[in-house]
PDB file of N, CA and C in Angstrom:
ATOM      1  N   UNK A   1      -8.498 -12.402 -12.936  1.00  0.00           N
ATOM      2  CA  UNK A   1      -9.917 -12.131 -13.127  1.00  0.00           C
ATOM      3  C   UNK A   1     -10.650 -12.609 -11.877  1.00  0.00           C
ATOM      4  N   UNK A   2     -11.894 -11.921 -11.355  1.00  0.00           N
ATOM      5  CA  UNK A   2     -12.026 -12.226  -9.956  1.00  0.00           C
ATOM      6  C   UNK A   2     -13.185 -11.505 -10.601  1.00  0.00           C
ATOM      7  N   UNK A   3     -14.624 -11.546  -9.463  1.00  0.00           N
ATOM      8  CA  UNK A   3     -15.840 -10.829  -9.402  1.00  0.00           C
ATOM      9  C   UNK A   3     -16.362 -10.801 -11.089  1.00  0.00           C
ATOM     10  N   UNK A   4     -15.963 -11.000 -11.865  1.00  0.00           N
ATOM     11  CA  UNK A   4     -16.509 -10.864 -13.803  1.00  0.00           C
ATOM     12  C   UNK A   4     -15.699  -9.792 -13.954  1.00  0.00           C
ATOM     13  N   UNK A   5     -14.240  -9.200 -13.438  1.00  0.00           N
ATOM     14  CA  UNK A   5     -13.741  -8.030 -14.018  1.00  0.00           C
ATOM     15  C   UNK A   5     -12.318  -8.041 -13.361  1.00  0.00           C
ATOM     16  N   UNK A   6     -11.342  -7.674 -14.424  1.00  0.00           N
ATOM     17  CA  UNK A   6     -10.119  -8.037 -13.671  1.00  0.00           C
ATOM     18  C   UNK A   6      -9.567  -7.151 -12.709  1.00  0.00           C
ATOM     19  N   UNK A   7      -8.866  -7.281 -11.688  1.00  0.00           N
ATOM     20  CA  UNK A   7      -7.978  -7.173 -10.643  1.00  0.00           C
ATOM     21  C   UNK A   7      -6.627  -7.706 -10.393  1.00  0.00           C
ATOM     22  N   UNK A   8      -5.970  -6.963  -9.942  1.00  0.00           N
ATOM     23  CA  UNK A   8      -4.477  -6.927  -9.554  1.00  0.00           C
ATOM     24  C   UNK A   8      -4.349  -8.167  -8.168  1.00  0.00           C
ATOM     25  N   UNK A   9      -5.469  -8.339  -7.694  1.00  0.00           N
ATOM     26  CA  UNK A   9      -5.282  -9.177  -6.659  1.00  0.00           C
ATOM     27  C   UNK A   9      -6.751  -9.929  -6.732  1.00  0.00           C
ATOM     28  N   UNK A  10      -6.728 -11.364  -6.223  1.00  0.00           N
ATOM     29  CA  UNK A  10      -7.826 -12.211  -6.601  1.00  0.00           C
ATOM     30  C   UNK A  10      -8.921 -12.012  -5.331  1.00  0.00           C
ATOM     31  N   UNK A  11     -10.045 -12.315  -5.616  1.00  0.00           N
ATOM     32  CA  UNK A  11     -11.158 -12.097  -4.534  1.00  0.00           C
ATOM     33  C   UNK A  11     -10.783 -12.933  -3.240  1.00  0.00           C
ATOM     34  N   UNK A  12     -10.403 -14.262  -3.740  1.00  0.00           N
ATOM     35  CA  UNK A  12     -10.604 -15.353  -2.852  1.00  0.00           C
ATOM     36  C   UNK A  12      -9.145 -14.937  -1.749  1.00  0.00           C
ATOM     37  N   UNK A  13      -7.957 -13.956  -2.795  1.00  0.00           N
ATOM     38  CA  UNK A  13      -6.796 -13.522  -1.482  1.00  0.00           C
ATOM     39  C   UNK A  13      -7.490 -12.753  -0.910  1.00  0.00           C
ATOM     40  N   UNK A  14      -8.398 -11.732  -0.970  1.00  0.00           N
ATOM     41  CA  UNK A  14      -8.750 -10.547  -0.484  1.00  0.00           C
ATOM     42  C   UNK A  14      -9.217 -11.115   0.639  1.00  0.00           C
ATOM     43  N   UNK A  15     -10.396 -11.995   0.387  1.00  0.00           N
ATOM     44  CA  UNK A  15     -11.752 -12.275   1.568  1.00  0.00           C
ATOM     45  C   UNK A  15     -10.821 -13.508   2.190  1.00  0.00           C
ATOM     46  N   UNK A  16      -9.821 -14.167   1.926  1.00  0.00           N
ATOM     47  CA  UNK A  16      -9.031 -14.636   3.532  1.00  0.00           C
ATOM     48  C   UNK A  16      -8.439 -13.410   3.981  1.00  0.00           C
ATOM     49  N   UNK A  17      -7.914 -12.852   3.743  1.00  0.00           N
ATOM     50  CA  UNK A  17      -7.349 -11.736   4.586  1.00  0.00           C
ATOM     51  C   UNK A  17      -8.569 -10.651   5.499  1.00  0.00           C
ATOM     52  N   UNK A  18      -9.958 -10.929   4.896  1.00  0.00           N
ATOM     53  CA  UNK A  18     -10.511  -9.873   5.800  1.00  0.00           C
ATOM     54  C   UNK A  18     -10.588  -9.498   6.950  1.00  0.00           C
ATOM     55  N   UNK A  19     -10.121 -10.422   7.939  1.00  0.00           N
ATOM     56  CA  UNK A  19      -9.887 -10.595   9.568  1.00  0.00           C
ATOM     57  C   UNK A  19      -8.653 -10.136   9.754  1.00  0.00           C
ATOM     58  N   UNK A  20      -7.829 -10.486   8.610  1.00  0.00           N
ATOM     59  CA  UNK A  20      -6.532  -9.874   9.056  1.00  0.00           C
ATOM     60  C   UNK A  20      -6.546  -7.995   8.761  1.00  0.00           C
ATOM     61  N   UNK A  21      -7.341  -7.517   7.794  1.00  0.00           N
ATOM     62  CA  UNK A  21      -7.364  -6.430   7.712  1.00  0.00           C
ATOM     63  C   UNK A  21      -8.197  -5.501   8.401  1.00  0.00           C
ATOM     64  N   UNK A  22      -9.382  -6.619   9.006  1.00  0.00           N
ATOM     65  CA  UNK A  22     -10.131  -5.601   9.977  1.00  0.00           C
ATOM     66  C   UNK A  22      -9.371  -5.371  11.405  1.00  0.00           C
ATOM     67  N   UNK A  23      -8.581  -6.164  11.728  1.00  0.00           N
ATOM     68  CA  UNK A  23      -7.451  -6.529  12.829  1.00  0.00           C
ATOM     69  C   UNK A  23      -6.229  -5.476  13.312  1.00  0.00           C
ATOM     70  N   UNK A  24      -6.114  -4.916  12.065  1.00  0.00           N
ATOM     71  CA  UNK A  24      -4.432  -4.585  11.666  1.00  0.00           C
ATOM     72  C   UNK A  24      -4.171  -5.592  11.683  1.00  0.00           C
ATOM     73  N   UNK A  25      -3.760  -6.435  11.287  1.00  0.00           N
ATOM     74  CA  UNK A  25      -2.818  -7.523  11.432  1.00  0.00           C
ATOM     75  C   UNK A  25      -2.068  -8.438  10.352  1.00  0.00           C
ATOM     76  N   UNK A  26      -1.860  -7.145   9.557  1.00  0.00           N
ATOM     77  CA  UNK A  26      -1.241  -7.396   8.328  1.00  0.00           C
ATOM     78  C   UNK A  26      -0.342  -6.347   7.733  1.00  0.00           C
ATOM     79  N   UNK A  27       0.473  -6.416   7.015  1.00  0.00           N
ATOM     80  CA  UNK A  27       1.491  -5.115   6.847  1.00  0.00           C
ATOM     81  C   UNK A  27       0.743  -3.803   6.405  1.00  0.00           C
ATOM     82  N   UNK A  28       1.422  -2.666   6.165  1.00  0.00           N
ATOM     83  CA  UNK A  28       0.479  -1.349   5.631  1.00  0.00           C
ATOM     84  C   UNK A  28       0.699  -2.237   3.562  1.00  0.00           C
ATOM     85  N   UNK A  29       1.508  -2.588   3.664  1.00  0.00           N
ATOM     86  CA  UNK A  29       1.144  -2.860   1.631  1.00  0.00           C
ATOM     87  C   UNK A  29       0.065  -3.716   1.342  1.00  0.00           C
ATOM     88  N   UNK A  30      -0.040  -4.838   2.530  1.00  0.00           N
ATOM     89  CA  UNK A  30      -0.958  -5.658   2.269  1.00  0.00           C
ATOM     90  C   UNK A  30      -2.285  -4.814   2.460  1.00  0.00           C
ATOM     91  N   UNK A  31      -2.675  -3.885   3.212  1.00  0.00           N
ATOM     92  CA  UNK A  31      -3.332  -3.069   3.889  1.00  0.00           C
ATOM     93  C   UNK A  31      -3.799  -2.347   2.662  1.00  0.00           C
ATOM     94  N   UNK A  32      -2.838  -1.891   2.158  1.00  0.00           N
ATOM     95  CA  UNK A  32      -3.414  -0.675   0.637  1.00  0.00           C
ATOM     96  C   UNK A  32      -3.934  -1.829  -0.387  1.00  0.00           C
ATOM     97  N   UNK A  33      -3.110  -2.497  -0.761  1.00  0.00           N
ATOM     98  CA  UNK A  33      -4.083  -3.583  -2.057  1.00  0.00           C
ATOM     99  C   UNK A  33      -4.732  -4.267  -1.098  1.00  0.00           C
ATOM    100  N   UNK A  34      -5.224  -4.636  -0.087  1.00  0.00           N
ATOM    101  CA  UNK A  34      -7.436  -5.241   0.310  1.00  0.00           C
ATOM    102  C   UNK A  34      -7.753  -4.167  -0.059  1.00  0.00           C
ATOM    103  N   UNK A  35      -6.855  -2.464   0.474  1.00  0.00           N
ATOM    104  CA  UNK A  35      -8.551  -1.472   0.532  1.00  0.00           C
ATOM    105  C   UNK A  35      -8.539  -1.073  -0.896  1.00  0.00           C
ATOM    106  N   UNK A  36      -7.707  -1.150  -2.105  1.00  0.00           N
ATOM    107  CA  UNK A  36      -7.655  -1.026  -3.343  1.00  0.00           C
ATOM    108  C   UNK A  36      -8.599  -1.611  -3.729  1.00  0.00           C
ATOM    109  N   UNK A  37      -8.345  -2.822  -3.532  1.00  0.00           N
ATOM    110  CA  UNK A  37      -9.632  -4.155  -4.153  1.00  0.00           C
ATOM    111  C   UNK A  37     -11.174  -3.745  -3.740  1.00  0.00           C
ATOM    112  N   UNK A  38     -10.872  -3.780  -2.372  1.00  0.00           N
ATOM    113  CA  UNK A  38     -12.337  -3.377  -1.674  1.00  0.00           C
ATOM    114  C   UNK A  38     -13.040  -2.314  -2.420  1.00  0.00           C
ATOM    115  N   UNK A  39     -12.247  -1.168  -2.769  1.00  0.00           N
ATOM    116  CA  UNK A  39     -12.749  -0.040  -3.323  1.00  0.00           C
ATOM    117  C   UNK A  39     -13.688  -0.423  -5.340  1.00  0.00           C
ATOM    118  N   UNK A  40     -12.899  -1.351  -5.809  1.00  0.00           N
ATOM    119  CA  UNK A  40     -13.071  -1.056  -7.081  1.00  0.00           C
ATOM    120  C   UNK A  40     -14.255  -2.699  -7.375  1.00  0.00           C
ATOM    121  N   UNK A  41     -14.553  -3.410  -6.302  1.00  0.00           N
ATOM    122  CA  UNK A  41     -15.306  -4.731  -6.208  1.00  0.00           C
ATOM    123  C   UNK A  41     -16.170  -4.669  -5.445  1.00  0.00           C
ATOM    124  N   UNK A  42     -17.454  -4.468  -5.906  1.00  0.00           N
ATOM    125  CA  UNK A  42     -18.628  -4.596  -5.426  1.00  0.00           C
ATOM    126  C   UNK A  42     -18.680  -5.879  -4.259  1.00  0.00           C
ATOM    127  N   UNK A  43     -18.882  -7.163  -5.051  1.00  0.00           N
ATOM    128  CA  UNK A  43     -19.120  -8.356  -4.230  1.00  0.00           C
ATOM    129  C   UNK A  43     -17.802  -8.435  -2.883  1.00  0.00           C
ATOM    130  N   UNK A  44     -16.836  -7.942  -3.082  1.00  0.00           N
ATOM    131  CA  UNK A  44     -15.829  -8.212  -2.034  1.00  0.00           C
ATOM    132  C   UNK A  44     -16.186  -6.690  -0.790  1.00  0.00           C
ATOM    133  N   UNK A  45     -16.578  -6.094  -1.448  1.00  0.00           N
ATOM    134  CA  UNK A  45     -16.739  -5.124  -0.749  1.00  0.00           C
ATOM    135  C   UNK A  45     -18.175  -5.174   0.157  1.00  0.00           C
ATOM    136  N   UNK A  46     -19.444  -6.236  -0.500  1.00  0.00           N
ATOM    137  CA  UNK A  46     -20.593  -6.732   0.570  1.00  0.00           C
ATOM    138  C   UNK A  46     -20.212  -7.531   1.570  1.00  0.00           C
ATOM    139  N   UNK A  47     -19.191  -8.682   1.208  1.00  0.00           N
ATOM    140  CA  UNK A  47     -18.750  -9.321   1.789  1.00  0.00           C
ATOM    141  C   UNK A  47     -17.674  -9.075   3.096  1.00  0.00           C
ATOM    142  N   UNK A  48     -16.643  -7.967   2.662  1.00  0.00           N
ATOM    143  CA  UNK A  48     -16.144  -6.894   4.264  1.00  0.00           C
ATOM    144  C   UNK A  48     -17.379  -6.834   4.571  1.00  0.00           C
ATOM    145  N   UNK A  49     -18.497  -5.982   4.218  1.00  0.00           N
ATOM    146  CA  UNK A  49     -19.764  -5.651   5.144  1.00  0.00           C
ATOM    147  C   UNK A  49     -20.296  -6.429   6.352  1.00  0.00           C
ATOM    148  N   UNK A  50     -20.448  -7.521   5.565  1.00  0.00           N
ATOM    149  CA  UNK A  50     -20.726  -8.862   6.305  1.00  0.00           C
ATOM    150  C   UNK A  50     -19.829  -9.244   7.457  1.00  0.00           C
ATOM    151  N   UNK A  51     -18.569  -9.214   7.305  1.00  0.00           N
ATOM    152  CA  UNK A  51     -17.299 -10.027   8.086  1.00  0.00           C
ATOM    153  C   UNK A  51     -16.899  -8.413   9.145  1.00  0.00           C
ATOM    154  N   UNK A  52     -17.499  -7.070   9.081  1.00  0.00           N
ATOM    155  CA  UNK A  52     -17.068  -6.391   9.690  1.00  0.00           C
ATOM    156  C   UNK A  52     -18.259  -6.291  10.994  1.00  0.00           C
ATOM    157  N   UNK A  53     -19.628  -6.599  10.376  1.00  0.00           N
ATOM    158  CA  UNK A  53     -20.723  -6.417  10.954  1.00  0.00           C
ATOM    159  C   UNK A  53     -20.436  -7.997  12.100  1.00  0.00           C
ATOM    160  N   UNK A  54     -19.829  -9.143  11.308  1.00  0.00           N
ATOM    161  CA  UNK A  54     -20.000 -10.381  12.001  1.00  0.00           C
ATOM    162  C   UNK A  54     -18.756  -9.943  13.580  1.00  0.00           C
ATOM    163  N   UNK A  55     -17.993  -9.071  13.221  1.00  0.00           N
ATOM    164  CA  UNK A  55     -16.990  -8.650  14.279  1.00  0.00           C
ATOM    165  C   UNK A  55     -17.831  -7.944  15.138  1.00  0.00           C
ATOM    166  N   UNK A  56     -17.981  -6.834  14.934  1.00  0.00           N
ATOM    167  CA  UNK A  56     -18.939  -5.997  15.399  1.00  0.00           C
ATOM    168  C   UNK A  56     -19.968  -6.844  16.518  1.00  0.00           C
ATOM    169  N   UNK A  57     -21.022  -7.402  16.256  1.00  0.00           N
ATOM    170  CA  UNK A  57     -21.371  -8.452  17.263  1.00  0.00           C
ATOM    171  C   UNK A  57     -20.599  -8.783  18.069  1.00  0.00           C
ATOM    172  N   UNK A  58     -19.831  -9.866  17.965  1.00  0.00           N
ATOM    173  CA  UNK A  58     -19.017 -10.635  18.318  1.00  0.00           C
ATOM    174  C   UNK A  58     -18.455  -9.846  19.540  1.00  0.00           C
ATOM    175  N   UNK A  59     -17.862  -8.304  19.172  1.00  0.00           N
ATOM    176  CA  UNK A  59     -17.420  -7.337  19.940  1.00  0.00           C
ATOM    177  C   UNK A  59     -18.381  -6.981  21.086  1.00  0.00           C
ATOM    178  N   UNK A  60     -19.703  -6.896  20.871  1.00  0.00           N
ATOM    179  CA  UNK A  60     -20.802  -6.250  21.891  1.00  0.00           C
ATOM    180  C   UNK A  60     -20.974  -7.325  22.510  1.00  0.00           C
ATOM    181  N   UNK A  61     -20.781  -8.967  22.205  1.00  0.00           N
ATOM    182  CA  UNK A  61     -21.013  -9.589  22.948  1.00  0.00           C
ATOM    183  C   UNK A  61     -20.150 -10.408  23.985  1.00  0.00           C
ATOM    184  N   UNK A  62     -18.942  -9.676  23.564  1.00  0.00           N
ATOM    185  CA  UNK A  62     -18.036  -9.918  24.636  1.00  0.00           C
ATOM    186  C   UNK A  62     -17.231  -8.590  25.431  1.00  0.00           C
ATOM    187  N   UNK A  63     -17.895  -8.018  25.013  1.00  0.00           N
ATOM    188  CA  UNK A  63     -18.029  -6.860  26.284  1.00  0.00           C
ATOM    189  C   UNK A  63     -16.751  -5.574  25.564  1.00  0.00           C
ATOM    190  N   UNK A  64     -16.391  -6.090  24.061  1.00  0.00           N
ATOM    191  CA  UNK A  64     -15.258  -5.306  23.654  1.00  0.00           C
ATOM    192  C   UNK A  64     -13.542  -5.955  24.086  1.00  0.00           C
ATOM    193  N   UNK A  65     -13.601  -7.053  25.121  1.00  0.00           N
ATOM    194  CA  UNK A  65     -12.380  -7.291  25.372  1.00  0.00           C
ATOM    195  C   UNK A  65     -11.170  -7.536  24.496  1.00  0.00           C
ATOM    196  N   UNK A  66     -10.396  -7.315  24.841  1.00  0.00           N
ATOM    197  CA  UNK A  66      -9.367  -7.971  24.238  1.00  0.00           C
ATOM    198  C   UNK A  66      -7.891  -8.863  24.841  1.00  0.00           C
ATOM    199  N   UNK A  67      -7.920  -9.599  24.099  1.00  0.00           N
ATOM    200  CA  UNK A  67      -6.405 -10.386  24.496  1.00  0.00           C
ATOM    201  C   UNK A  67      -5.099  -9.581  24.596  1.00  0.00           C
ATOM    202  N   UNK A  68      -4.509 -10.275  26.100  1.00  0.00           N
ATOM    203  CA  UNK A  68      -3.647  -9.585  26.300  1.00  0.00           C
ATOM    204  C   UNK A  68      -2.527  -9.917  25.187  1.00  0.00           C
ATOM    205  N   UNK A  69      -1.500  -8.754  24.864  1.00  0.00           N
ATOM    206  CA  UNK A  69      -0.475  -8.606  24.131  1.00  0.00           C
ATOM    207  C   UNK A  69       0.242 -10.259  23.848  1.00  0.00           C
ATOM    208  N   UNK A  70       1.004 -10.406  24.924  1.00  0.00           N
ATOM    209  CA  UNK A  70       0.910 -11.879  25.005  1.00  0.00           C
ATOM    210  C   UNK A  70       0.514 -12.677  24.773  1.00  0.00           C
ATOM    211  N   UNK A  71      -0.447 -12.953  25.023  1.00  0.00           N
ATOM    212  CA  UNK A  71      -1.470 -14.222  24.672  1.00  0.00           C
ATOM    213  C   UNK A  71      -1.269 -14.175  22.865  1.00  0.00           C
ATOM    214  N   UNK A  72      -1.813 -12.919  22.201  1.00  0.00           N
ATOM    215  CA  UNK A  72      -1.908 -12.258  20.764  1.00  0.00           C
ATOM    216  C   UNK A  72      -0.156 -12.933  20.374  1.00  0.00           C
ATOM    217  N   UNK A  73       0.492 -12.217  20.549  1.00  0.00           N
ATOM    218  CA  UNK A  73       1.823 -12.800  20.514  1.00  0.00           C
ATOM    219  C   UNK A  73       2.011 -14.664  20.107  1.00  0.00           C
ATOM    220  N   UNK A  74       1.891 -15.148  21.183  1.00  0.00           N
ATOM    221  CA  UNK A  74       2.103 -16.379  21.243  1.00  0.00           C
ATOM    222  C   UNK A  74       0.813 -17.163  20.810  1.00  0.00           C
ATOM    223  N   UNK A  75      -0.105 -16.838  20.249  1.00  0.00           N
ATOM    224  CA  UNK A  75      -1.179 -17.254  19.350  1.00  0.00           C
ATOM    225  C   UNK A  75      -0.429 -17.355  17.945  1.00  0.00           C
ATOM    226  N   UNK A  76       0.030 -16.125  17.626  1.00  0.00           N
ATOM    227  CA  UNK A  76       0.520 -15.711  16.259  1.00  0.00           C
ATOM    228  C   UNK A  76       1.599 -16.673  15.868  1.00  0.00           C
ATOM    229  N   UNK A  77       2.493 -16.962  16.717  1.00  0.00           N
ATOM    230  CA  UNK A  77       3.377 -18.144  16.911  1.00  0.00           C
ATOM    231  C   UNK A  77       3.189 -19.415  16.656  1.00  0.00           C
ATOM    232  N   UNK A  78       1.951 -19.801  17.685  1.00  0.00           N
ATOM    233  CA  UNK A  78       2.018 -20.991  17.281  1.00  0.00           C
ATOM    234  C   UNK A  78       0.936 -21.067  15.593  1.00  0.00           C
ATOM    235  N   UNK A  79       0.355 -20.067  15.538  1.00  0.00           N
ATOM    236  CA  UNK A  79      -0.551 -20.266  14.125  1.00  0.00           C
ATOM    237  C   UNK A  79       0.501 -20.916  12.932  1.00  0.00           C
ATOM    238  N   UNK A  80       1.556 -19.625  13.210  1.00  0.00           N
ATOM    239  CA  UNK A  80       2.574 -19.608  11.986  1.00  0.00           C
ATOM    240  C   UNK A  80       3.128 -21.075  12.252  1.00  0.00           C
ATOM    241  N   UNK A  81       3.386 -21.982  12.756  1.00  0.00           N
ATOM    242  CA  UNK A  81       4.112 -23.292  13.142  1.00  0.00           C
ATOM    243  C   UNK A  81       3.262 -24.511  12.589  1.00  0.00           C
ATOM    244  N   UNK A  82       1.920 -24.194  12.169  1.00  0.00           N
ATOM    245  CA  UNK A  82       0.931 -25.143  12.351  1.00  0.00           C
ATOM    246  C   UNK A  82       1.620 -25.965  10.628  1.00  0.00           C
ATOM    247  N   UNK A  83       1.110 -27.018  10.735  1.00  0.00           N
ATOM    248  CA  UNK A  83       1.038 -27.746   9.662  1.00  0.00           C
ATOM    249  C   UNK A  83       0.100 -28.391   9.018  1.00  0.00           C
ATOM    250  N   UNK A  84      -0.433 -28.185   7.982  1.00  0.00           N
ATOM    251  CA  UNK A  84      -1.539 -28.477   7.643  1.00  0.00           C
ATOM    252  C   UNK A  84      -1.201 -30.159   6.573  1.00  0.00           C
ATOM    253  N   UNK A  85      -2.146 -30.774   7.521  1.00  0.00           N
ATOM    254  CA  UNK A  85      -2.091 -32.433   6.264  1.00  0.00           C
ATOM    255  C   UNK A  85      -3.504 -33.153   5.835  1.00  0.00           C
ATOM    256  N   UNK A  86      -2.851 -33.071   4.518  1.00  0.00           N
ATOM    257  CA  UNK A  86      -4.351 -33.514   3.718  1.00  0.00           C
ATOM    258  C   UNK A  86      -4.830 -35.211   3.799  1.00  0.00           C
ATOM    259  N   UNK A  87      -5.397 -35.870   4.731  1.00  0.00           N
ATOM    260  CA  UNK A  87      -5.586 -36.999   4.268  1.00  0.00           C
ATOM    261  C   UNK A  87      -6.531 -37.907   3.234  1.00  0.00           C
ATOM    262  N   UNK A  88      -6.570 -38.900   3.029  1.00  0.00           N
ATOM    263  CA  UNK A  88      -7.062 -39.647   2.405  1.00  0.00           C
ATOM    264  C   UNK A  88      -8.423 -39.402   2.215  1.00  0.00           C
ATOM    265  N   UNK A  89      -9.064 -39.690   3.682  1.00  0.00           N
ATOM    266  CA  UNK A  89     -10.259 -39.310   3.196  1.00  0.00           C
ATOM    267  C   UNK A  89     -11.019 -37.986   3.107  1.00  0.00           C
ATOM    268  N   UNK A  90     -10.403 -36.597   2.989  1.00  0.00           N
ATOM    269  CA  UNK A  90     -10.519 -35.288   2.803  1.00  0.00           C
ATOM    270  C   UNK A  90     -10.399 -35.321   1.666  1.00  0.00           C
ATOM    271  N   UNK A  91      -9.724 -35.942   1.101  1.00  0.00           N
ATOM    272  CA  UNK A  91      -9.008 -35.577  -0.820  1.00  0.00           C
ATOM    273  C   UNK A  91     -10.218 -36.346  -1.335  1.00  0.00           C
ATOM    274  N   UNK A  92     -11.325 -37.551  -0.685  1.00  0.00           N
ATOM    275  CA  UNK A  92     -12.208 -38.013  -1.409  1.00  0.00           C
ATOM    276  C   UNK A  92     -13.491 -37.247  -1.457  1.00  0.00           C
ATOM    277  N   UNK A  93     -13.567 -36.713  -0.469  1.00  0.00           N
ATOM    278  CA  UNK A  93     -14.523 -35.942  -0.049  1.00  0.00           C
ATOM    279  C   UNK A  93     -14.415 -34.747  -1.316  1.00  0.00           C
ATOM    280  N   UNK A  94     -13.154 -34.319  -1.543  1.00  0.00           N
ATOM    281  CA  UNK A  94     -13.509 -32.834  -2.237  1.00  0.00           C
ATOM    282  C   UNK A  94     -13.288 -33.546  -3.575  1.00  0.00           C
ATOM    283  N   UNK A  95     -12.662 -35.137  -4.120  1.00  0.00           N
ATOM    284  CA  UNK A  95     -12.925 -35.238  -5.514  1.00  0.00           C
ATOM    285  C   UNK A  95     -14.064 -35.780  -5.933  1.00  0.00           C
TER     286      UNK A  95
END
């Protein structure tokens, strides 16, 4: 259940993936269930609006460039390697 109506996939997977789907940068299956979701969810679907428009900028204001292959590559690398640790005082903060 996601948005007040159920779905096959939850809002909160959809809208992390939106960078990855405005990107390509996610498989074609993952690709069909966001634009599934997107299609049948209002609120997830304002929210692409938002995160496509926030690219969009972002794009005019850097002239359209993009990272070379490489760089993209070995970004993706080290992302996937990262380790995430929760400490002490983060876990107080969110209880």
């Amino acid at each position: 259940m996601s948005c007040g109506k159920p779905h096959e996939t939850d809002c909160r997977e959809v809208l992390a993936e939106v960078y990855l789907y405005l990107d390509v940068e996610c498989g074609e299956e993952r690709r069909v269930l966001i634009r599934e979701h997107l299609e049948e969810c209002g609120p997830c679907l304002r929210e692409y609006g938002i995160e496509q428009e926030v690219k969009a900028l972002v794009a005019r204001c850097c002239g359209n460039e993009t990272a070379p292959e490489q760089l993209r590559e070995r970004l993706r690398v080290r992302l996937s390697e990262l380790v995430v640790f929760e400490t002490t005082e983060s876990r107080e903060l969110t209880d």
